[in-house]
N, C-alpha and C. Protein backbone atom coordinates (compact mmCIF):
# COMPACT_ATOMS: atom_id res chain seq x y z
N UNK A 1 -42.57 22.74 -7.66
CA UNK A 1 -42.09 21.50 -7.07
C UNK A 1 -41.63 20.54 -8.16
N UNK A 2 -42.13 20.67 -8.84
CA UNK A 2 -42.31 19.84 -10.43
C UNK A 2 -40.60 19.88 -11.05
N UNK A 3 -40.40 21.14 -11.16
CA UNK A 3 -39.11 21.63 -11.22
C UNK A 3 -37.82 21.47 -10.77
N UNK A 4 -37.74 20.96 -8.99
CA UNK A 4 -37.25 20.50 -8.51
C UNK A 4 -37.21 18.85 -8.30
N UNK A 5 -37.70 18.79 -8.66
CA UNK A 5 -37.95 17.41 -8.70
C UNK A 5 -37.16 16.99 -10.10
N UNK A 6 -37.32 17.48 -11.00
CA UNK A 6 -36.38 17.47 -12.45
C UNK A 6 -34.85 18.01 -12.36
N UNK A 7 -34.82 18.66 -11.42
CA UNK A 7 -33.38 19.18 -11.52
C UNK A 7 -32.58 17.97 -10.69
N UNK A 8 -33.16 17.23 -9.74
CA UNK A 8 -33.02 16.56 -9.05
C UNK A 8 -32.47 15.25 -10.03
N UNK A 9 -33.18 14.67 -10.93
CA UNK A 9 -33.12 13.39 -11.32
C UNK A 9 -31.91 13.61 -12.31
N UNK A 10 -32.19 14.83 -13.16
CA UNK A 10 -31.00 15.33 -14.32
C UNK A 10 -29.40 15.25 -13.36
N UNK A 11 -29.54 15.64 -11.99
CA UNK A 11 -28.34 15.64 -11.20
C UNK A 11 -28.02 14.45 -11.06
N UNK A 12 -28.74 13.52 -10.90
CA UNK A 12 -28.76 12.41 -10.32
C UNK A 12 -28.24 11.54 -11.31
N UNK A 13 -28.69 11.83 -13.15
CA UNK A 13 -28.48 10.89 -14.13
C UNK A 13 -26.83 11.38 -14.41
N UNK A 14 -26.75 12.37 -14.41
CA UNK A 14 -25.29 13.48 -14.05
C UNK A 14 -24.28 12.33 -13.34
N UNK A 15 -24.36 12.38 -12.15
CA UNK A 15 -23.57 11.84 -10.75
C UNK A 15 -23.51 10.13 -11.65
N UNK A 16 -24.43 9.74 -12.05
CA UNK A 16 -24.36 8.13 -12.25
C UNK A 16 -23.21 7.77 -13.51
N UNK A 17 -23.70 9.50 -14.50
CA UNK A 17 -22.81 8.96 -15.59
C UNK A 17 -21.16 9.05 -15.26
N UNK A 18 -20.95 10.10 -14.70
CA UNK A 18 -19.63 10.73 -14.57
C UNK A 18 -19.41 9.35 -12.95
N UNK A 19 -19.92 8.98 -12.18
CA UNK A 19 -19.26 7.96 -11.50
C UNK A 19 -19.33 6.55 -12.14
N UNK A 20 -19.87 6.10 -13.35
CA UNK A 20 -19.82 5.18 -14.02
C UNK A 20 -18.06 5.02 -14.81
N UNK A 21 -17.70 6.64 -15.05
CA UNK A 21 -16.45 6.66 -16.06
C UNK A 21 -15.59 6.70 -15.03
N UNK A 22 -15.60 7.23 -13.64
CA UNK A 22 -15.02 7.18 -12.53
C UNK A 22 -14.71 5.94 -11.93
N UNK A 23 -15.48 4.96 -12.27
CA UNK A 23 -15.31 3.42 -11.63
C UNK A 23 -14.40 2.57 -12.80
N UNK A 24 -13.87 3.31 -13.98
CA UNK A 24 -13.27 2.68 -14.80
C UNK A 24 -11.71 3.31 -15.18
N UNK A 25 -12.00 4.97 -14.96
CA UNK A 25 -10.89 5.76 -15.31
C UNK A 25 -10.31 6.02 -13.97
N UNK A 26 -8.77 6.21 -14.03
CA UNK A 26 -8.51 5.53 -12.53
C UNK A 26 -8.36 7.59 -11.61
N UNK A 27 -8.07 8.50 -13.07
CA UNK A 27 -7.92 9.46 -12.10
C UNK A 27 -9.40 9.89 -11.86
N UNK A 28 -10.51 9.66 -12.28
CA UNK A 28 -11.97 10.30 -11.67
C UNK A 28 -12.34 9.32 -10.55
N UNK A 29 -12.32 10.05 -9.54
CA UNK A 29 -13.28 9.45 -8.60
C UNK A 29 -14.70 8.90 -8.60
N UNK A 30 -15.12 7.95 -8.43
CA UNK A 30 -16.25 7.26 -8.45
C UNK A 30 -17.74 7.91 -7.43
N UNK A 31 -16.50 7.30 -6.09
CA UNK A 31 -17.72 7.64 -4.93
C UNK A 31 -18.05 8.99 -5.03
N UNK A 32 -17.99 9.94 -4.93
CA UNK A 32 -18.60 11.29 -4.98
C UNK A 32 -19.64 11.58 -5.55
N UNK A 33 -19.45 11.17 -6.99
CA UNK A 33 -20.55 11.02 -8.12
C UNK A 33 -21.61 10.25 -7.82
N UNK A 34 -21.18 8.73 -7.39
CA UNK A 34 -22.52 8.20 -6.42
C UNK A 34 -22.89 8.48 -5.78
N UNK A 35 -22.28 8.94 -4.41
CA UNK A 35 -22.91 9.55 -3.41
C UNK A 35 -24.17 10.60 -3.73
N UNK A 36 -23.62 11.42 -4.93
CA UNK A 36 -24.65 12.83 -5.21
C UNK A 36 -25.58 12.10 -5.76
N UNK A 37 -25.85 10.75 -6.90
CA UNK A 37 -26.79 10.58 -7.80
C UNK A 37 -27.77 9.70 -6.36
N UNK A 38 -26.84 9.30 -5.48
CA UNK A 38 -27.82 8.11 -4.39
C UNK A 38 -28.97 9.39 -3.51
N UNK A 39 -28.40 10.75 -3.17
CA UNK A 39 -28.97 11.66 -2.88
C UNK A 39 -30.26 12.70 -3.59
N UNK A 40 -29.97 12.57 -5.17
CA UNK A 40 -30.70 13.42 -5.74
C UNK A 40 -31.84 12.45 -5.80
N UNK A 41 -31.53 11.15 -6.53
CA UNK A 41 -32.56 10.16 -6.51
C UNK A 41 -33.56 9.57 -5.64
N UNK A 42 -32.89 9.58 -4.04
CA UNK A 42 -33.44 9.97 -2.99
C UNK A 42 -34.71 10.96 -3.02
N UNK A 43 -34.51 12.09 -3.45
CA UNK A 43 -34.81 13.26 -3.48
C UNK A 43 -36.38 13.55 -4.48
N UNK A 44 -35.95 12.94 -5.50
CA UNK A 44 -37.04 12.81 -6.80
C UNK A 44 -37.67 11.56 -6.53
N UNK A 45 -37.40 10.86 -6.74
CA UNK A 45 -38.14 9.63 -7.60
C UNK A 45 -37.72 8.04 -6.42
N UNK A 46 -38.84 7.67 -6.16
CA UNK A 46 -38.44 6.43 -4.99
C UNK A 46 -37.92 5.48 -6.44
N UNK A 47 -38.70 5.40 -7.39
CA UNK A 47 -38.57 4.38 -8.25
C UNK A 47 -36.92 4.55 -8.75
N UNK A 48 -36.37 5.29 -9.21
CA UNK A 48 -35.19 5.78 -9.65
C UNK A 48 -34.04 5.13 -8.32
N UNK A 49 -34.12 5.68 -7.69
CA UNK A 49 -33.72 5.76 -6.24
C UNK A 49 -33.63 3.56 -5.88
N UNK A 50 -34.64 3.16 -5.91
CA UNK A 50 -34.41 1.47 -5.75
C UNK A 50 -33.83 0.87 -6.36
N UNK A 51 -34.22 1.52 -8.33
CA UNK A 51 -33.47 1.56 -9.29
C UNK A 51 -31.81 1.31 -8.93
N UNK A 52 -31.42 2.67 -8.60
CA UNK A 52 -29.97 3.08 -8.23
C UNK A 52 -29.16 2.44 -7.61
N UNK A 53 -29.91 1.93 -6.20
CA UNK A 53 -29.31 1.16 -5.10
C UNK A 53 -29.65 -0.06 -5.22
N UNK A 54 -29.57 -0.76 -6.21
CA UNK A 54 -29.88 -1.93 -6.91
C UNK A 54 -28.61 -2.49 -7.99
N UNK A 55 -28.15 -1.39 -8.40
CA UNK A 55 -27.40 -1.44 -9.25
C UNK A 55 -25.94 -2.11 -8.96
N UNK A 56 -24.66 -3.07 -9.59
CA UNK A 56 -23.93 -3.45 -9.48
C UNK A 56 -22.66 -2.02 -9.05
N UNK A 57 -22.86 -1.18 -9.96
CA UNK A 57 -22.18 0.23 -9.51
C UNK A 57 -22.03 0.72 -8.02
N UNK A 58 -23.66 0.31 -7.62
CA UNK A 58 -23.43 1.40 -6.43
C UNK A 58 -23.39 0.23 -5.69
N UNK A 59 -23.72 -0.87 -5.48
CA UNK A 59 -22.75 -2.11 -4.52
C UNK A 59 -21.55 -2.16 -4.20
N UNK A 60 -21.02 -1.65 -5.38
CA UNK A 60 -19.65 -1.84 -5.74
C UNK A 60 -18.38 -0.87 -5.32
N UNK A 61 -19.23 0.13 -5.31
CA UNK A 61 -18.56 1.23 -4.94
C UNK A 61 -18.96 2.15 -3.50
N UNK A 62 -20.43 2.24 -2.97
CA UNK A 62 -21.04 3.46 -2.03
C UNK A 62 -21.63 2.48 -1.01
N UNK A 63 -22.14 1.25 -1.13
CA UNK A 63 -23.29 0.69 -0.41
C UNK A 63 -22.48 0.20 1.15
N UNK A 64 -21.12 -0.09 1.15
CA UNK A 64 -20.64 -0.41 2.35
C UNK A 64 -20.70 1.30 3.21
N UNK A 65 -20.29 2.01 2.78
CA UNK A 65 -19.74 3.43 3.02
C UNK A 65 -21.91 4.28 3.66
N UNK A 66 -22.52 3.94 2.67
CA UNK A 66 -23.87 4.15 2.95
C UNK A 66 -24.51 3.27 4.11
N UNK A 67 -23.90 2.24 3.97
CA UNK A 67 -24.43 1.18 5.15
C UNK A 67 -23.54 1.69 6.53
N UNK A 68 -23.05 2.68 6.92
CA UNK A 68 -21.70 3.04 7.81
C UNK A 68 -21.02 1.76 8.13
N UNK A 69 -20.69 0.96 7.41
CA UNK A 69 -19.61 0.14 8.00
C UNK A 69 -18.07 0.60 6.99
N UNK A 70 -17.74 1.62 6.49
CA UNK A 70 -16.75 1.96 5.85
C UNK A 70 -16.97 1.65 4.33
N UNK A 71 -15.15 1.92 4.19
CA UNK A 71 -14.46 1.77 3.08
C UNK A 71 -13.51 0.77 3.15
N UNK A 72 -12.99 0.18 2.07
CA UNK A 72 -11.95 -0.67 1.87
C UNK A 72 -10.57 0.53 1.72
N UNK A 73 -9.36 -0.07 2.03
CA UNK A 73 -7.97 0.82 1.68
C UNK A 73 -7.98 1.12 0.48
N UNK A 74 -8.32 0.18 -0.21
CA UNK A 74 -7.77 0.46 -2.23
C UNK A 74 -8.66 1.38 -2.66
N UNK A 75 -10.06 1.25 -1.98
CA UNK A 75 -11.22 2.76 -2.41
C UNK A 75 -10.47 4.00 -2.03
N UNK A 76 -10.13 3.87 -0.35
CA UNK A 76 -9.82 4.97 0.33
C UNK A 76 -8.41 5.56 -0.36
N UNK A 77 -7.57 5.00 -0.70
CA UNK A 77 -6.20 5.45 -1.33
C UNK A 77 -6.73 5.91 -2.67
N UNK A 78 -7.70 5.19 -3.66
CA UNK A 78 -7.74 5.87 -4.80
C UNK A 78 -8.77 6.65 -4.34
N UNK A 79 -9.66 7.20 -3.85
CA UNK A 79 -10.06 8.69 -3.65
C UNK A 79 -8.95 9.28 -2.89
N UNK A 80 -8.42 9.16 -2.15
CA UNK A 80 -7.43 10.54 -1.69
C UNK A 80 -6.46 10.58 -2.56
N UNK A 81 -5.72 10.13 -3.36
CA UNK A 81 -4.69 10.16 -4.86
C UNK A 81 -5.13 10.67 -5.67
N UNK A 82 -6.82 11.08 -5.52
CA UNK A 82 -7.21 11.74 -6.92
C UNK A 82 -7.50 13.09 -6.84
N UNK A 83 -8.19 12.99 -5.37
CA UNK A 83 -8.04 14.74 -4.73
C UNK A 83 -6.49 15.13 -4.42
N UNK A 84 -5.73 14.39 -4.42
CA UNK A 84 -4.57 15.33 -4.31
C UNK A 84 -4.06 15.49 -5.38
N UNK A 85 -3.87 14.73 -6.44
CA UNK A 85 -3.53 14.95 -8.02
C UNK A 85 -4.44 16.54 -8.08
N UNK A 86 -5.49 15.96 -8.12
CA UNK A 86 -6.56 17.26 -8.51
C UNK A 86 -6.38 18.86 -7.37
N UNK A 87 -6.19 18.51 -6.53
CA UNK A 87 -5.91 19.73 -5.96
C UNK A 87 -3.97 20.23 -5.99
N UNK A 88 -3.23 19.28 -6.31
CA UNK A 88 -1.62 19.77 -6.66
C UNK A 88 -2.09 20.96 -8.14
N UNK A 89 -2.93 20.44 -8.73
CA UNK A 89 -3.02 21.45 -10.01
C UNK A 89 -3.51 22.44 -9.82
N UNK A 90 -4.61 22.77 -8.54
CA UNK A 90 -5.01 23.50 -8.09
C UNK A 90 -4.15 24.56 -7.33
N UNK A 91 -3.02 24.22 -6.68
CA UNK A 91 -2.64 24.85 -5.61
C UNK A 91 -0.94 25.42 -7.01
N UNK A 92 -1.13 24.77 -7.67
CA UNK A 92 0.31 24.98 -8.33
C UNK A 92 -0.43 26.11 -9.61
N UNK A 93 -1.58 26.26 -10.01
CA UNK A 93 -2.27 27.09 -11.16
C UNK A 93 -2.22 28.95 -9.90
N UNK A 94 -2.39 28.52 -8.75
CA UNK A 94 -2.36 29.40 -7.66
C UNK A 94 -0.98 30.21 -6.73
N UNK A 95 0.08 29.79 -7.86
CA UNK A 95 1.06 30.66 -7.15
C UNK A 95 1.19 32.01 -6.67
N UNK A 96 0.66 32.87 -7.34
CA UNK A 96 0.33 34.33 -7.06
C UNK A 96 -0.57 34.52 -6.23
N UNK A 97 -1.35 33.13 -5.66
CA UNK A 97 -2.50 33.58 -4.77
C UNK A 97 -1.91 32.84 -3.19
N UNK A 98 -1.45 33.40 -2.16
CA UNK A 98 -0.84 32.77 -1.18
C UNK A 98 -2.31 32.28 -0.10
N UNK A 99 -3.22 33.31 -0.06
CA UNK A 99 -4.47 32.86 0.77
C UNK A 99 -4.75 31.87 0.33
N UNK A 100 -5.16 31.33 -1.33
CA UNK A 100 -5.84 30.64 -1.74
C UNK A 100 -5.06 28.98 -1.69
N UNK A 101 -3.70 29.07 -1.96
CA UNK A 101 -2.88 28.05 -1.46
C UNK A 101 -2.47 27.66 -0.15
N UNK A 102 -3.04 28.07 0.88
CA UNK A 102 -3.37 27.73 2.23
C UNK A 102 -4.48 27.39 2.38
N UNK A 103 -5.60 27.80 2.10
CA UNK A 103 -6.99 27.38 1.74
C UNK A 103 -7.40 25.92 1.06
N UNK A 104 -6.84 25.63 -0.19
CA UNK A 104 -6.53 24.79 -0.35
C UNK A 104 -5.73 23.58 0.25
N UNK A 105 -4.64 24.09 0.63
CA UNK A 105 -3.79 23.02 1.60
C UNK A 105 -4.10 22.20 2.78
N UNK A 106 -5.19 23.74 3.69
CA UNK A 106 -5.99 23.15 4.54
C UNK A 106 -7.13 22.64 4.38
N UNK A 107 -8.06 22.66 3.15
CA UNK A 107 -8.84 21.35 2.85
C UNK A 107 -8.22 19.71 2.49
N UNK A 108 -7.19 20.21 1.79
CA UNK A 108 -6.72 19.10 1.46
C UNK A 108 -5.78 18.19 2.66
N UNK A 109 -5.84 18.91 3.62
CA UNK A 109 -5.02 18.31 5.09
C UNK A 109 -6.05 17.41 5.73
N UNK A 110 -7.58 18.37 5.43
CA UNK A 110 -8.76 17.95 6.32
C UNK A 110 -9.29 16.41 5.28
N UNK A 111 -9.28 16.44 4.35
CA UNK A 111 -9.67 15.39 3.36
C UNK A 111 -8.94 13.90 3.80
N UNK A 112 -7.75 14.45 3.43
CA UNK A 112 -6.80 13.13 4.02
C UNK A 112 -6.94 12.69 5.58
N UNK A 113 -7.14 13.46 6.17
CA UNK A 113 -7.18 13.14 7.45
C UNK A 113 -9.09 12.45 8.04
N UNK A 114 -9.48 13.01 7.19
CA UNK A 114 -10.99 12.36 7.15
C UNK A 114 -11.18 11.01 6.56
N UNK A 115 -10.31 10.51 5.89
CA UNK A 115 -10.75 9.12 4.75
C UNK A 115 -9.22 8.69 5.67
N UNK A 116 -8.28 8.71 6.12
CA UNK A 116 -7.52 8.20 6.84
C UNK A 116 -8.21 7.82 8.20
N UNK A 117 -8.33 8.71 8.62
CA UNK A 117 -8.94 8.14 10.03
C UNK A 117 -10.75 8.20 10.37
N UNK A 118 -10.99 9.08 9.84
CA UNK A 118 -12.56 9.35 10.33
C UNK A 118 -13.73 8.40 9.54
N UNK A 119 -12.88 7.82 8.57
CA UNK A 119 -13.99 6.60 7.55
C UNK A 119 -13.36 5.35 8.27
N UNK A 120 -14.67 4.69 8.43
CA UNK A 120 -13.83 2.99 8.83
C UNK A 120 -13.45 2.44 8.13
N UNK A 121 -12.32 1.62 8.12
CA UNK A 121 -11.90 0.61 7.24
C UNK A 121 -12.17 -0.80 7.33
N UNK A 122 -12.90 -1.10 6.05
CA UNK A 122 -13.31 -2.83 6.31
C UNK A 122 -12.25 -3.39 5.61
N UNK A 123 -12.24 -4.39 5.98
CA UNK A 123 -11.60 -5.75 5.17
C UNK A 123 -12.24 -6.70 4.25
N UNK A 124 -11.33 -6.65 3.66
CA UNK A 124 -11.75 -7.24 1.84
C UNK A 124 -12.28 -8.79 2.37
């Protein structure tokens, strides 16, 4: 248990660092990385975890979206601009693979169409 509980927090310090460079660098996505560190921390450590959701980061970025009252447009446009940057390289490294560029296409149909319509949008 001990074990899991460590893999947990290491994920968690993981998700915080890489959505810390994500909340500054415009092609890494932020929320994702929070989302996983608000989960692992969850997971391990209450103290870590109050820690986390305390923080100006995750206000800033996850706590409306965690609270279900949405996302703002400028979040929602820069996460779907970054999965599609990131998956065009994906689907274009994949020319010889025709399954795998449909596969792709249709996640990336379902993505946009999930943060377009299926996330609420608040106002700034």
């Amino acid at each position: 248990m001990k074990i899991k509980k460590i893999a947990y927090i290491v994920l968690g310090c993981i998700g915080v660092g890489l959505g810390a460079v994500g909340a500054v660098v415009p092609l890494l996505p932020a929320f994702p990385f929070l989302l996983l560190a608000t989960v692992c921390f969850a997971k391990s450590s209450e103290k870590l975890h109050n820690w986390f959701i305390n923080t100006k980061l995750y206000k800033n970025n996850l706590e409306s979206y965690v609270q279900g009252r949405g996302m703002n447009w400028p979040t929602k446009i820069r996460v779907m601009v970054t999965v599609t940057v990131l998956m065009s390289i994906g689907f274009i490294m994949m020319k010889n693979v025709p399954v795998g560029r449909i596969a792709l296409a249709c996640v990336w149909a379902f993505h946009i169409i999930y943060f377009a319509f299926g996330v609420k949008t608040i106002k700034r």
